[in-house]
PDB file of N, CA and C in Angstrom:
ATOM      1  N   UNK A   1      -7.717  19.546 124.728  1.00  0.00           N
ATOM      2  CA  UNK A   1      -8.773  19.915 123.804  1.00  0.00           C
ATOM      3  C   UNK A   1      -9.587  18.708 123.364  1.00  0.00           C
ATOM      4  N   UNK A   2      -9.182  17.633 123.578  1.00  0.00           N
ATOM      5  CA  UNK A   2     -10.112  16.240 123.016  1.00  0.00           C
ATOM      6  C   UNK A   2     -10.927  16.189 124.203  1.00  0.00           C
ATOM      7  N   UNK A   3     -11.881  17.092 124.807  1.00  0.00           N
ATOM      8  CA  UNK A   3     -12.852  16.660 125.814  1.00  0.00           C
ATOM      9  C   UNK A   3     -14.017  17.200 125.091  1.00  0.00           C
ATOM     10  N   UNK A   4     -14.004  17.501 123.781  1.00  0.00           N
ATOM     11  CA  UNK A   4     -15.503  18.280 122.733  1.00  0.00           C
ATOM     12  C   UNK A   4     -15.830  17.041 121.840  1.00  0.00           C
ATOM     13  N   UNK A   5     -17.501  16.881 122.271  1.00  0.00           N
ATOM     14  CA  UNK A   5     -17.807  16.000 121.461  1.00  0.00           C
ATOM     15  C   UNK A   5     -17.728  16.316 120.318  1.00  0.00           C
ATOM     16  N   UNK A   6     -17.906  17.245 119.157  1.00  0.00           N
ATOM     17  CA  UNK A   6     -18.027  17.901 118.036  1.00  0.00           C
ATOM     18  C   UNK A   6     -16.858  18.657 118.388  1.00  0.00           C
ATOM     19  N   UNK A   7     -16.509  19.622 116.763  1.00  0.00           N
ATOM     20  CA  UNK A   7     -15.419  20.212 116.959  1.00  0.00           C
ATOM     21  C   UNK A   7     -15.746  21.251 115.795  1.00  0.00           C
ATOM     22  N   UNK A   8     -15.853  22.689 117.243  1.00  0.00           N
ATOM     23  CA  UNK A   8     -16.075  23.620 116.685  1.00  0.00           C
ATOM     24  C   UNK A   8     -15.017  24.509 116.398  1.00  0.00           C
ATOM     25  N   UNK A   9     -15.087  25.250 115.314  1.00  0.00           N
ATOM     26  CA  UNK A   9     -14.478  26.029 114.318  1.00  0.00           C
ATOM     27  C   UNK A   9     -13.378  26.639 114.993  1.00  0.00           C
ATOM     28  N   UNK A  10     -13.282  27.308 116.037  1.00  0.00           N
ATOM     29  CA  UNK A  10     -12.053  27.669 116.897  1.00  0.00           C
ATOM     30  C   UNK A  10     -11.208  26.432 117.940  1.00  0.00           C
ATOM     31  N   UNK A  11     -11.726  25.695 117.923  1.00  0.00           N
ATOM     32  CA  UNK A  11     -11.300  24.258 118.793  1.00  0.00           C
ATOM     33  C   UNK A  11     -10.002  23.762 117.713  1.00  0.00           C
ATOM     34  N   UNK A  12     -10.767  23.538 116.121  1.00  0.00           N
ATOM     35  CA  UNK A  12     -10.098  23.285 115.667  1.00  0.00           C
ATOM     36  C   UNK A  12      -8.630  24.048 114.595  1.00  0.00           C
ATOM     37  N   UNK A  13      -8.853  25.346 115.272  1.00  0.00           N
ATOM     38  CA  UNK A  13      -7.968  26.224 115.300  1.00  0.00           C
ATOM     39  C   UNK A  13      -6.902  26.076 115.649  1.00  0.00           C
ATOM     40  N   UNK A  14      -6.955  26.191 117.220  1.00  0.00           N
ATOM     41  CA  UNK A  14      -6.476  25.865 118.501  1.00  0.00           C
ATOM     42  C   UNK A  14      -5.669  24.809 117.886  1.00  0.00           C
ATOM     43  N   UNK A  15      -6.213  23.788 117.889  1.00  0.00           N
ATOM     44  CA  UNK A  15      -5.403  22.717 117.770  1.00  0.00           C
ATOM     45  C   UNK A  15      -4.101  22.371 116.300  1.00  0.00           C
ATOM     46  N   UNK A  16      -4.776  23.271 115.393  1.00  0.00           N
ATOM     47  CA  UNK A  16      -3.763  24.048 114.618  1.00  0.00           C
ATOM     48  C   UNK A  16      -2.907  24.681 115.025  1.00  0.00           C
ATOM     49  N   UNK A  17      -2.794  25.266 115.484  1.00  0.00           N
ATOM     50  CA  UNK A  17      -1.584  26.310 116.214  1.00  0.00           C
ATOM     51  C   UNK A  17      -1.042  25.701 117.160  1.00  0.00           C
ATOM     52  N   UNK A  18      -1.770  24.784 117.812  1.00  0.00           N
ATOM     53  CA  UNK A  18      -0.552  23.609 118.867  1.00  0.00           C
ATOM     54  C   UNK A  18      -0.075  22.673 118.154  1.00  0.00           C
ATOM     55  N   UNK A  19      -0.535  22.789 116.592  1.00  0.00           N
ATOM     56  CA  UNK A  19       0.007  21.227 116.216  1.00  0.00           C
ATOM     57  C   UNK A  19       1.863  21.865 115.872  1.00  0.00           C
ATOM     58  N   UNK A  20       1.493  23.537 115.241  1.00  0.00           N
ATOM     59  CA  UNK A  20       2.630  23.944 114.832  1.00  0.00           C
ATOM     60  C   UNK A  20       3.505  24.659 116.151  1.00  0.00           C
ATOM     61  N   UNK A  21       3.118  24.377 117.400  1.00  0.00           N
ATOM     62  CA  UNK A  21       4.017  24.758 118.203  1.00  0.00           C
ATOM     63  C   UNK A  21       3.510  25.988 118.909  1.00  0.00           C
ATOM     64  N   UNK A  22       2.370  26.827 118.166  1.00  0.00           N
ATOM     65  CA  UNK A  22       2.444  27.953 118.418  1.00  0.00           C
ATOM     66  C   UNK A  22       1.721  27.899 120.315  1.00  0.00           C
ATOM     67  N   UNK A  23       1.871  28.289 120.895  1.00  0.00           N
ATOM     68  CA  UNK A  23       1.369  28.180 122.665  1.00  0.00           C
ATOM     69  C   UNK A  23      -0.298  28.759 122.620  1.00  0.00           C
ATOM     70  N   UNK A  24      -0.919  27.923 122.729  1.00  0.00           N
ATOM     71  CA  UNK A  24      -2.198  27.977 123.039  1.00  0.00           C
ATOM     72  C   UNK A  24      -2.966  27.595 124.458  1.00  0.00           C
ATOM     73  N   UNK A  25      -2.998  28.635 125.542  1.00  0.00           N
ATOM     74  CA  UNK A  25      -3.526  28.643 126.772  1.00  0.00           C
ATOM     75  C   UNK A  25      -5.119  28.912 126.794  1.00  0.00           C
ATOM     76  N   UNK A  26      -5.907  28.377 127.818  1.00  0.00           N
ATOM     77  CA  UNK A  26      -7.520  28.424 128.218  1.00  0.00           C
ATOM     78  C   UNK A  26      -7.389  30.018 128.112  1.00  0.00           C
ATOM     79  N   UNK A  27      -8.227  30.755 127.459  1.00  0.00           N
ATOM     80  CA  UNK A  27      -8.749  32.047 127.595  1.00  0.00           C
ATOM     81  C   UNK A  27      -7.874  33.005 125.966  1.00  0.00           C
ATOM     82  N   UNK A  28      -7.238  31.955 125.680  1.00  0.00           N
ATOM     83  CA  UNK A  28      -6.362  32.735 124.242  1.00  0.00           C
ATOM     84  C   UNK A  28      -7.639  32.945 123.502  1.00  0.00           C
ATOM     85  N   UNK A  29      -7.086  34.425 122.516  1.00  0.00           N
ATOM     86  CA  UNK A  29      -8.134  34.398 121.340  1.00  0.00           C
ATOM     87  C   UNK A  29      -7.892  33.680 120.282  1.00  0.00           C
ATOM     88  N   UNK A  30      -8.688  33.311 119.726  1.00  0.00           N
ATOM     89  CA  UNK A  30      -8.243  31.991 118.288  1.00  0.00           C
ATOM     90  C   UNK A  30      -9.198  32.628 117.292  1.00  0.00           C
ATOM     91  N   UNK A  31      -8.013  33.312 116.727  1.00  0.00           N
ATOM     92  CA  UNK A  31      -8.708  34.060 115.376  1.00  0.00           C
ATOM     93  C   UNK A  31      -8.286  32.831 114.253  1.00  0.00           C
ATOM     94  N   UNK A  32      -9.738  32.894 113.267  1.00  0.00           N
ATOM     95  CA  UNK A  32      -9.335  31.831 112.435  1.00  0.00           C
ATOM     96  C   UNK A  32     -10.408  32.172 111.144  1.00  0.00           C
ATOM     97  N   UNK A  33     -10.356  31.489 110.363  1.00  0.00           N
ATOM     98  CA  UNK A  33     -10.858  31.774 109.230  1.00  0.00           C
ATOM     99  C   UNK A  33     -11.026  30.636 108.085  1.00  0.00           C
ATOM    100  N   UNK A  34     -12.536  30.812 107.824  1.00  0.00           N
ATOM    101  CA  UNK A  34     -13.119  29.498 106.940  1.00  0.00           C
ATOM    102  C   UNK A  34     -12.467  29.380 105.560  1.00  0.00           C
ATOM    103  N   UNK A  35     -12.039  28.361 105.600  1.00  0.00           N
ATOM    104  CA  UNK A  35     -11.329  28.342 104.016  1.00  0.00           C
ATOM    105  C   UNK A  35     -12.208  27.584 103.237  1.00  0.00           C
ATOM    106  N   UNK A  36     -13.116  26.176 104.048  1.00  0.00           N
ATOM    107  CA  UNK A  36     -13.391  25.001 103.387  1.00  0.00           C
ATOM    108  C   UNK A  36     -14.681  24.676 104.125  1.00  0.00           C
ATOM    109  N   UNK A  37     -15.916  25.577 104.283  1.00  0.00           N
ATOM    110  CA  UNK A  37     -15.982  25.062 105.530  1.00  0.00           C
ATOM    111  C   UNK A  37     -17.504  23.804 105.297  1.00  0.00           C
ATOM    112  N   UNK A  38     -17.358  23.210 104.063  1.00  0.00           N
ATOM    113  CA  UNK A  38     -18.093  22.169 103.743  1.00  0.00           C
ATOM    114  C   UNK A  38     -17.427  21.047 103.806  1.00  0.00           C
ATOM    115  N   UNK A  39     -16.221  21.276 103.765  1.00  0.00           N
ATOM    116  CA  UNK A  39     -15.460  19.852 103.860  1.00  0.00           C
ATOM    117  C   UNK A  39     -15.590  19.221 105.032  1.00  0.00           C
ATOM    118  N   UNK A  40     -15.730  17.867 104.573  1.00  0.00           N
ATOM    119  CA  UNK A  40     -15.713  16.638 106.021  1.00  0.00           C
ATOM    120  C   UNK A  40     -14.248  17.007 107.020  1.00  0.00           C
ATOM    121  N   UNK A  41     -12.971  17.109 106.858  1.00  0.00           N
ATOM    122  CA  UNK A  41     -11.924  17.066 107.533  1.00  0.00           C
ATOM    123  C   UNK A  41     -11.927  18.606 108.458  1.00  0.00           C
ATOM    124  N   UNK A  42     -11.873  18.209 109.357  1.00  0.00           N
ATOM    125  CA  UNK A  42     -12.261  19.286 109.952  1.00  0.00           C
ATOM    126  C   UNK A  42     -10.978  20.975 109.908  1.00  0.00           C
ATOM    127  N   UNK A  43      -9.869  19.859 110.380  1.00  0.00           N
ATOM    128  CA  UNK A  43      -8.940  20.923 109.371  1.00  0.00           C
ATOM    129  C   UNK A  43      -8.800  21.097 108.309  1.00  0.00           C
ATOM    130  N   UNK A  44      -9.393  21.089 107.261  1.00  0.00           N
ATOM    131  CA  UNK A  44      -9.265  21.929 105.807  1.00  0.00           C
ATOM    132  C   UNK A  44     -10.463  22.744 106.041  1.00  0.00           C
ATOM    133  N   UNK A  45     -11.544  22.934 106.599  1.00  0.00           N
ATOM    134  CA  UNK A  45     -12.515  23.699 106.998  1.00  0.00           C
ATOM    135  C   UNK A  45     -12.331  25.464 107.966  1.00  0.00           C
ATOM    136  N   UNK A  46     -10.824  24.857 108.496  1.00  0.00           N
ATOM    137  CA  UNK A  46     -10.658  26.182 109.154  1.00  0.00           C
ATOM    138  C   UNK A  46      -9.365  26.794 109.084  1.00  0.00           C
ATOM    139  N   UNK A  47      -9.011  27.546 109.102  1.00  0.00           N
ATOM    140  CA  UNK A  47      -7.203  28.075 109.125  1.00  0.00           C
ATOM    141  C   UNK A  47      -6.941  29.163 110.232  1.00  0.00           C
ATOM    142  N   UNK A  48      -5.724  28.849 110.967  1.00  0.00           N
ATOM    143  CA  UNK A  48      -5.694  30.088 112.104  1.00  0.00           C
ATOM    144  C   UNK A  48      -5.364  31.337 111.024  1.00  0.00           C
ATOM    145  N   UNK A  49      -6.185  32.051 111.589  1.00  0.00           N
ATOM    146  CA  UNK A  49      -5.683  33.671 110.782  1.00  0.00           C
ATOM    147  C   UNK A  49      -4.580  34.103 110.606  1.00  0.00           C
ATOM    148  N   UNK A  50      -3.401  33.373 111.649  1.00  0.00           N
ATOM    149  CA  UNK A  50      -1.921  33.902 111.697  1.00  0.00           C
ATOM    150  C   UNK A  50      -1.397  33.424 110.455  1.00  0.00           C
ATOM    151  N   UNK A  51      -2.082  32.199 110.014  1.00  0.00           N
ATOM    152  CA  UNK A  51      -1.653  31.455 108.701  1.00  0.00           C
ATOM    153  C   UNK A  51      -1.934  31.981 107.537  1.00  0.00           C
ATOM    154  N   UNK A  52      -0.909  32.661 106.676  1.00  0.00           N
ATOM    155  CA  UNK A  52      -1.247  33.513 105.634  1.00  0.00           C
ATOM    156  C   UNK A  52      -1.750  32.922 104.212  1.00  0.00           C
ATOM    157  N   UNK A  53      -0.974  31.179 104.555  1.00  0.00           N
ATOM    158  CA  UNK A  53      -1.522  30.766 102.659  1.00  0.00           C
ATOM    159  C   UNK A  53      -2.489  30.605 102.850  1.00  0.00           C
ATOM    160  N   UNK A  54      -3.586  30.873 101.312  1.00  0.00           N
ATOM    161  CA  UNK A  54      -4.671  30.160 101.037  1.00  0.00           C
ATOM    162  C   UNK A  54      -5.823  30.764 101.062  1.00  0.00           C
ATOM    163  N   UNK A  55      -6.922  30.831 100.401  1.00  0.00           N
ATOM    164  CA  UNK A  55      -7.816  31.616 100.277  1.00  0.00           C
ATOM    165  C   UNK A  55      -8.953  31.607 101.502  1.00  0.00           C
ATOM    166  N   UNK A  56     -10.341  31.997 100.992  1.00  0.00           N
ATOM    167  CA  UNK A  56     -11.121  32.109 102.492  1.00  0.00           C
ATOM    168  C   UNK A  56     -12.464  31.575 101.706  1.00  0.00           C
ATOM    169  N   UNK A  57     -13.443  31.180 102.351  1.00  0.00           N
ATOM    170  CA  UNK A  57     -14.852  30.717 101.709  1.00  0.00           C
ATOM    171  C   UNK A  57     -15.571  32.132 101.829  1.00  0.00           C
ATOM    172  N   UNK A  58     -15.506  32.350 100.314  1.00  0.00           N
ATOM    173  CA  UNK A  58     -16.651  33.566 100.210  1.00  0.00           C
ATOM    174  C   UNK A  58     -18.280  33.146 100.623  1.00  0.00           C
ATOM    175  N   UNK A  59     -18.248  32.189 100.519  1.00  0.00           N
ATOM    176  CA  UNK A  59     -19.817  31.230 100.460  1.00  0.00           C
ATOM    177  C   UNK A  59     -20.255  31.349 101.758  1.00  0.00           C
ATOM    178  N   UNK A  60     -19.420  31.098 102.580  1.00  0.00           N
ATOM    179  CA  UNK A  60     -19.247  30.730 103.597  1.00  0.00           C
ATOM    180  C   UNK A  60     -19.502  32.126 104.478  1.00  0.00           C
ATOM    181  N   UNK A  61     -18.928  33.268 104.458  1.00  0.00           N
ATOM    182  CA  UNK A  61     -18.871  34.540 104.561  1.00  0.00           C
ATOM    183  C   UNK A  61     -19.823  35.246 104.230  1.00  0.00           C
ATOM    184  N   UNK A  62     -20.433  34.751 103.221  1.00  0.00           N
ATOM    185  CA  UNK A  62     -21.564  35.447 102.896  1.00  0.00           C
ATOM    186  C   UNK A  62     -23.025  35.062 103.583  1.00  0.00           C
ATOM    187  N   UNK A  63     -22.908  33.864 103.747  1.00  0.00           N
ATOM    188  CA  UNK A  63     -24.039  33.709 104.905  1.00  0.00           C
ATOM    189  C   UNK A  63     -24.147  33.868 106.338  1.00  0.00           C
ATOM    190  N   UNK A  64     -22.672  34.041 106.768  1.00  0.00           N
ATOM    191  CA  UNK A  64     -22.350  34.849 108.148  1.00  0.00           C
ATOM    192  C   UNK A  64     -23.164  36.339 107.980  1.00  0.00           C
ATOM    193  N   UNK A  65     -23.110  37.006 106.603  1.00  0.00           N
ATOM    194  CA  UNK A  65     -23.151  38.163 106.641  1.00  0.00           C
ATOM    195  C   UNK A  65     -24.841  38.483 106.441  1.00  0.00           C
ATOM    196  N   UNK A  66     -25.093  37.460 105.608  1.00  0.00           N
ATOM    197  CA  UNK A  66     -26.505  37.576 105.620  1.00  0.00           C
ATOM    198  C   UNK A  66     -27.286  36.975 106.837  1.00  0.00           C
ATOM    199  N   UNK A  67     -26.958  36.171 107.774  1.00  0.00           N
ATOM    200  CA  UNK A  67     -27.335  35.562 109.354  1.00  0.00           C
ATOM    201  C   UNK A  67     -27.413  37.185 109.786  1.00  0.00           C
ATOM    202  N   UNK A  68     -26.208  37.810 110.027  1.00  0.00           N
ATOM    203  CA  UNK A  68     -25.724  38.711 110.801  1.00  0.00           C
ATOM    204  C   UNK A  68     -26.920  40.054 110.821  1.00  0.00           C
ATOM    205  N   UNK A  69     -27.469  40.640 109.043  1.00  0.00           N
ATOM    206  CA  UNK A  69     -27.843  41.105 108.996  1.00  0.00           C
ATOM    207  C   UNK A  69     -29.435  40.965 109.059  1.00  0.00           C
ATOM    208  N   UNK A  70     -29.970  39.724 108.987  1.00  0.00           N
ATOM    209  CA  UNK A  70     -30.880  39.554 108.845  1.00  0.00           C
ATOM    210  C   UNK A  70     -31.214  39.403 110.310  1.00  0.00           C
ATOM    211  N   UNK A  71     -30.637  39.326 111.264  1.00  0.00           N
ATOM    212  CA  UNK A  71     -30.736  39.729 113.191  1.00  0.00           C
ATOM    213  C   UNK A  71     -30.591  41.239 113.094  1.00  0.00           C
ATOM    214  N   UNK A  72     -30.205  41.902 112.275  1.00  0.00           N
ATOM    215  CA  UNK A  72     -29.475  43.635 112.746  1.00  0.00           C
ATOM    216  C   UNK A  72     -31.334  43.739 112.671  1.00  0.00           C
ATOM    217  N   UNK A  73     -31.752  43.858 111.314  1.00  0.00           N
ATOM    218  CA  UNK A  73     -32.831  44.289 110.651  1.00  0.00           C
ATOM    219  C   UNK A  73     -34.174  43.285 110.837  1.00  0.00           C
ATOM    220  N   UNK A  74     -33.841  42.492 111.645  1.00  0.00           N
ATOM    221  CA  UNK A  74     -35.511  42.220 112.116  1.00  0.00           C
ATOM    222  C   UNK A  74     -36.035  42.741 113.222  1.00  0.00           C
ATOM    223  N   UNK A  75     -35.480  44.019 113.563  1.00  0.00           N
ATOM    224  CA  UNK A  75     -36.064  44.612 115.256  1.00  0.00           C
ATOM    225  C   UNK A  75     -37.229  45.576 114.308  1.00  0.00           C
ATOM    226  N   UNK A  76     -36.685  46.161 112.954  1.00  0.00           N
ATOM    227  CA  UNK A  76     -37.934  46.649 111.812  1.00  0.00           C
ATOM    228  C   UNK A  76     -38.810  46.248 110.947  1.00  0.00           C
ATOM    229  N   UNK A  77     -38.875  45.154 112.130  1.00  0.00           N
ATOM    230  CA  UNK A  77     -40.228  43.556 111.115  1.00  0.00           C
ATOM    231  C   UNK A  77     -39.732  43.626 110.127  1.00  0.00           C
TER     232      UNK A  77
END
């Protein structure tokens, strides 16, 4: 996994779940979830989903949701 110049949000998942052992192969899904995702460290920014402590960035979520919708609803100018 150290062949990404940057390190995007499931990369650094991934590498969560191999740090704890869990088996991470090319083509796995890496469900994960923003806890932090302003912070400089790139792991406090993301958590694998399997990982139950700790809260989630509503902030963070909410502009996924407003990105998301604001693509649904511009095909109606």
């Amino acid at each position: 996994m150290g062949e990404y110049a940057s390190r995007p949000a499931h990369v650094t998942a991934a590498e969560s779940l191999a740090m704890n052992r869990v088996e991470v192969n090319v083509g796995s899904l890496i469900e994960f979830l923003y806890v932090d995702a302003g912070n400089l460290n790139p792991f406090r920014r993301v958590r694998p989903a399997s990982f139950k402590q700790g809260g989630v960035d509503l902030i963070k979520y909410e502009g996924l949701v407003r990105d998301a919708a604001g693509t649904v609803l511009s095909v109606f100018g």
